[in-house]
N, C-alpha and C. Protein backbone atom coordinates (compact mmCIF):
# COMPACT_ATOMS: atom_id res chain seq x y z
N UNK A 1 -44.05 -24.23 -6.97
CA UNK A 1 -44.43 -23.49 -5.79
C UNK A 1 -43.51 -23.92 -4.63
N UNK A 2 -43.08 -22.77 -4.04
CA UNK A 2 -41.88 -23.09 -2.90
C UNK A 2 -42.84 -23.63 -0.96
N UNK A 3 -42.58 -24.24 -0.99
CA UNK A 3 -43.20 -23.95 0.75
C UNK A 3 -42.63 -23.16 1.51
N UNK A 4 -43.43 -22.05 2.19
CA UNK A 4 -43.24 -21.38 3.51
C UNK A 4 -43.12 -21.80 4.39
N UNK A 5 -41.58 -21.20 5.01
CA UNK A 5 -41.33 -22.03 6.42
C UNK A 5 -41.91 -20.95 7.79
N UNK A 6 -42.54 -21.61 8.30
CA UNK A 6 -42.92 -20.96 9.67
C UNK A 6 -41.93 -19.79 10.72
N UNK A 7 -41.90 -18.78 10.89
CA UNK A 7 -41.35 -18.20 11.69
C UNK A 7 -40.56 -19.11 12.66
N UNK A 8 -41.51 -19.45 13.82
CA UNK A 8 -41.41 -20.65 14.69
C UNK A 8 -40.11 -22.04 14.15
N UNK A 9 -40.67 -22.50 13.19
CA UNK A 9 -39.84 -23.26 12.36
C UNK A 9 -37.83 -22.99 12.35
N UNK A 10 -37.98 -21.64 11.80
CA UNK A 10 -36.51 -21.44 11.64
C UNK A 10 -35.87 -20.80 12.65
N UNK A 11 -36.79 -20.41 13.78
CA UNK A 11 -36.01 -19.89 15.40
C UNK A 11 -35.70 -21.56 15.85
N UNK A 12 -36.43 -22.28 15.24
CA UNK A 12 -35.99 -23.90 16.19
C UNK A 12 -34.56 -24.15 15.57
N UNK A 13 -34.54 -23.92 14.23
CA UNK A 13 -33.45 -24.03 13.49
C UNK A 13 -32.01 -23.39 13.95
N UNK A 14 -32.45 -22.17 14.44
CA UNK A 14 -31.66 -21.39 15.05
C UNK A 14 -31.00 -22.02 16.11
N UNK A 15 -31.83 -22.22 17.16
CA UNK A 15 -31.49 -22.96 18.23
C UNK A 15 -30.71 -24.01 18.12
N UNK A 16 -31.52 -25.01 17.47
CA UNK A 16 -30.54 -26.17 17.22
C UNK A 16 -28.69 -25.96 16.79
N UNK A 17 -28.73 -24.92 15.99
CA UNK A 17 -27.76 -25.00 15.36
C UNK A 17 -26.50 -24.27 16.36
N UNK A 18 -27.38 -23.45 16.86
CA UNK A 18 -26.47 -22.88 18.06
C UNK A 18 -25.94 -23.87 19.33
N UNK A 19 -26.66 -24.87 19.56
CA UNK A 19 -26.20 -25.95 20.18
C UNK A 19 -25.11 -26.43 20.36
N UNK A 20 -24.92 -26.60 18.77
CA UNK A 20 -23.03 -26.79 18.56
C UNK A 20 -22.11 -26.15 18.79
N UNK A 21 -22.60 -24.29 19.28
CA UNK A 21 -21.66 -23.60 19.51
C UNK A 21 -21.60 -22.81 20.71
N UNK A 22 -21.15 -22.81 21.77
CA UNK A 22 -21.41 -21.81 22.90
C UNK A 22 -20.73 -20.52 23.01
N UNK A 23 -19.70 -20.31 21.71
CA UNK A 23 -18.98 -19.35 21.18
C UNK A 23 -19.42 -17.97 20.59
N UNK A 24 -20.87 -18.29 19.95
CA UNK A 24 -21.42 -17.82 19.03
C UNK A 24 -20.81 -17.77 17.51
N UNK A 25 -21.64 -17.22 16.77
CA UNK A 25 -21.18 -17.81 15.12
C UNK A 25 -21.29 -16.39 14.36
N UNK A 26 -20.55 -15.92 13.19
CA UNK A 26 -20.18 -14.93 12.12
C UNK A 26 -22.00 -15.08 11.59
N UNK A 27 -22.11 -13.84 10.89
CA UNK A 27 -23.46 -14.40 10.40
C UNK A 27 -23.20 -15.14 9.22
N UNK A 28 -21.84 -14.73 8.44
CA UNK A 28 -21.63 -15.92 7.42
C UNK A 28 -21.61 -17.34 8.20
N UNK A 29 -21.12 -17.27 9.19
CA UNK A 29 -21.54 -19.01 9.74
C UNK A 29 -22.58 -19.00 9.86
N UNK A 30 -23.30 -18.53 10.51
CA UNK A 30 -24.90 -18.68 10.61
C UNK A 30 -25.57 -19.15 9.26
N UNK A 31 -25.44 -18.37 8.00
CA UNK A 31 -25.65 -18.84 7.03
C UNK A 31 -25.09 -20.25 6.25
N UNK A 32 -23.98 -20.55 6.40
CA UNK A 32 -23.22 -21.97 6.36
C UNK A 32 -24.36 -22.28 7.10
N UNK A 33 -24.41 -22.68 8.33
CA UNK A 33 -25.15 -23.52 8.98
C UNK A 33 -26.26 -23.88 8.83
N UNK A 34 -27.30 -22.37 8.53
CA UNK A 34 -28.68 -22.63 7.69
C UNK A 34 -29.18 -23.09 6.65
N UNK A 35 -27.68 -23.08 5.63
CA UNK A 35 -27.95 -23.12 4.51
C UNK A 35 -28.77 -22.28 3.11
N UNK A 36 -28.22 -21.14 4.07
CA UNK A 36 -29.29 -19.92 3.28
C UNK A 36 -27.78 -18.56 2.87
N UNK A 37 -28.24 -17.77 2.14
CA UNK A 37 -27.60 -16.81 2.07
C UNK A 37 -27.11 -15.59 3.53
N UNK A 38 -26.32 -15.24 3.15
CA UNK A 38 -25.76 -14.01 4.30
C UNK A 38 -27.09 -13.04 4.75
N UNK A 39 -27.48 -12.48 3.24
CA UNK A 39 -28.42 -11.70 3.18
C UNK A 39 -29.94 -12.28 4.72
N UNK A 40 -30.28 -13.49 4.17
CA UNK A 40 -31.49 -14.12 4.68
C UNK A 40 -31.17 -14.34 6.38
N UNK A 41 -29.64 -14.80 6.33
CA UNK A 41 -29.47 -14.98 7.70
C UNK A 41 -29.32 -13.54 8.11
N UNK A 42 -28.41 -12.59 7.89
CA UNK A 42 -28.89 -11.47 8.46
C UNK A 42 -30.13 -10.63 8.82
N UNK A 43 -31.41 -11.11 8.04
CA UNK A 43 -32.43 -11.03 7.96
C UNK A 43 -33.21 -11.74 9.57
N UNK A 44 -32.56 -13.11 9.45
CA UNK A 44 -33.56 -14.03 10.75
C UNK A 44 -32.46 -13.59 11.50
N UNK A 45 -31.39 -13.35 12.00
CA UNK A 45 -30.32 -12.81 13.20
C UNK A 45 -31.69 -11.78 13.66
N UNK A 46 -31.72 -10.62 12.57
CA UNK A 46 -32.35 -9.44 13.31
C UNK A 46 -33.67 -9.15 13.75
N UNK A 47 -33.91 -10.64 13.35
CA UNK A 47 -35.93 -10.75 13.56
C UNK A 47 -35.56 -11.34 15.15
N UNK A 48 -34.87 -12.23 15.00
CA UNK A 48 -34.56 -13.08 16.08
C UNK A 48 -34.21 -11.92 17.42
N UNK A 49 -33.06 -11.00 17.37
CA UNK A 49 -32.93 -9.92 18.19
C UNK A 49 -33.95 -8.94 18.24
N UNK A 50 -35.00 -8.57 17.66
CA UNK A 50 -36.49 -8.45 17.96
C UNK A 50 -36.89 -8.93 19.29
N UNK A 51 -36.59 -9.93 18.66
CA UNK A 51 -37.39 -10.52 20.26
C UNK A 51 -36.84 -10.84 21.11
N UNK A 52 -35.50 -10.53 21.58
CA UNK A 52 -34.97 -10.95 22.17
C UNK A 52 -33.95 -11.81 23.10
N UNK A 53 -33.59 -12.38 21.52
CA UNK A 53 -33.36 -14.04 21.57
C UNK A 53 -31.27 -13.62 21.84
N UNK A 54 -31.06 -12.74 21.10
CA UNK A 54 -30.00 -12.62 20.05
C UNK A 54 -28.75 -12.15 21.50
N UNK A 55 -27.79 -12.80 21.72
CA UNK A 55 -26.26 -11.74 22.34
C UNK A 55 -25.30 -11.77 21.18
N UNK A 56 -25.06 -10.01 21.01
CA UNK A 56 -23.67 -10.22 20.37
C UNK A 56 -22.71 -9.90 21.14
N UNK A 57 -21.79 -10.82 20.77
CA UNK A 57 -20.44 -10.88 20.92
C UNK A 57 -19.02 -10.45 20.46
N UNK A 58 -17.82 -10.54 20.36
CA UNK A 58 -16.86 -10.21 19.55
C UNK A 58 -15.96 -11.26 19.20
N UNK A 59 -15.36 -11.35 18.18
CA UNK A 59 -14.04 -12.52 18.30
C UNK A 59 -13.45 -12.27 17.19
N UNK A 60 -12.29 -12.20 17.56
CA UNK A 60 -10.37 -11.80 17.15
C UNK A 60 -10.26 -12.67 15.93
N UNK A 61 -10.58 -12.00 14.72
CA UNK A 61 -10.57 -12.93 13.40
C UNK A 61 -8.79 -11.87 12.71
N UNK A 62 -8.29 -13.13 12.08
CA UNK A 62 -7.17 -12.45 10.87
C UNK A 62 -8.13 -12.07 10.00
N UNK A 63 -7.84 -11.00 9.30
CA UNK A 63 -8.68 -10.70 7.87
C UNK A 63 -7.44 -11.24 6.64
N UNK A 64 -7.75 -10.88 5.47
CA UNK A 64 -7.21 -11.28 4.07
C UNK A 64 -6.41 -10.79 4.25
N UNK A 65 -5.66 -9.80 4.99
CA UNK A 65 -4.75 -9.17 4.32
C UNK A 65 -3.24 -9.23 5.77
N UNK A 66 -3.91 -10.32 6.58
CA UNK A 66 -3.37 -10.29 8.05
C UNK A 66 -3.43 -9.77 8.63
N UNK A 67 -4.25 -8.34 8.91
CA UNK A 67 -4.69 -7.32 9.96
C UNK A 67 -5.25 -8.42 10.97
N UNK A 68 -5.22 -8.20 12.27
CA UNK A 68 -6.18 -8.56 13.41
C UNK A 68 -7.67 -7.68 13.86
N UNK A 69 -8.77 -8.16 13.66
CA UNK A 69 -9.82 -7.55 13.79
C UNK A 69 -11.08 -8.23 14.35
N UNK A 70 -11.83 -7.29 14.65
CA UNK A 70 -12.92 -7.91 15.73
C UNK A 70 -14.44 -7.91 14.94
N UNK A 71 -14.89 -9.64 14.92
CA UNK A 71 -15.85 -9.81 14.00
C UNK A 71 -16.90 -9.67 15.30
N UNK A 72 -18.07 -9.17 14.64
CA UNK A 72 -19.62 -9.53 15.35
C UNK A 72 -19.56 -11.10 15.15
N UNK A 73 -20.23 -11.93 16.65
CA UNK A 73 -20.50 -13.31 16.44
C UNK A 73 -21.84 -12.90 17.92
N UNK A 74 -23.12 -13.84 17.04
CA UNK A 74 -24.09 -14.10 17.66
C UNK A 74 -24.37 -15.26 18.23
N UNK A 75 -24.72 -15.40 19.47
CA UNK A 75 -25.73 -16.21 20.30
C UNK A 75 -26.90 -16.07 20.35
N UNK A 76 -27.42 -16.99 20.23
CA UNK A 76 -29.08 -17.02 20.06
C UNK A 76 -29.70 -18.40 20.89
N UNK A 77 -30.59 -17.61 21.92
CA UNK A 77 -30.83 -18.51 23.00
C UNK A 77 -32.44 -18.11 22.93
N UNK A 78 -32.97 -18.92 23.03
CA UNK A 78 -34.58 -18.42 23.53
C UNK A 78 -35.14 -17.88 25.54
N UNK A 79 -35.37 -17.07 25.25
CA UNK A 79 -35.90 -16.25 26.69
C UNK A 79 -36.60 -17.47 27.36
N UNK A 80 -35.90 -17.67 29.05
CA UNK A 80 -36.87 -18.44 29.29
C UNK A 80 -38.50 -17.45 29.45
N UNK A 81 -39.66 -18.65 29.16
CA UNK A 81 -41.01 -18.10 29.25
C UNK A 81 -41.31 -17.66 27.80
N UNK A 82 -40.57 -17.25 26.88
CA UNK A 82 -41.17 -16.63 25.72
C UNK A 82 -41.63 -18.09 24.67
N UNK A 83 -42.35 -17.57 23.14
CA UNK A 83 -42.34 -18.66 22.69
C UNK A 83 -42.11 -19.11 21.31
């Protein structure tokens, strides 16, 4: 039997992890960071922008093939007052 992590729980997670970055992060980083799949983090990104939490951003990535292109990167801050 797996334990359920609390809503609450993985927005702290969020937070924390965003700490390290004032840049914002790929949701594949986001997932690196969580330790969860792309899928799951794309999942808590968009619960998280629900409520409000979420800025996206842009940033100038090379792709595979050397094109220059503009990735989505999120910030995730908690509203002051919310909870």
């Amino acid at each position: 039997m797996t334990a359920t992590i609390r809503h609450e729980d993985w927005l702290a997670a969020l937070l924390a992890a965003q700490a390290k970055n004032d840049g914002g992060l790929t949701s594949q980083e986001w997932a690196e960071r969580m330790k969860c799949s792309h899928k799951t983090a794309l999942e808590r990104i968009r619960k998280a922008n629900a409520k409000g939490w979420v800025t996206v951003g842009r940033r100038s990535i090379i792709t595979l093939d050397g094109r220059q292109a503009y990735a989505p990167v999120y910030t995730i801050k908690q509203p002051r007052g919310s909870k």
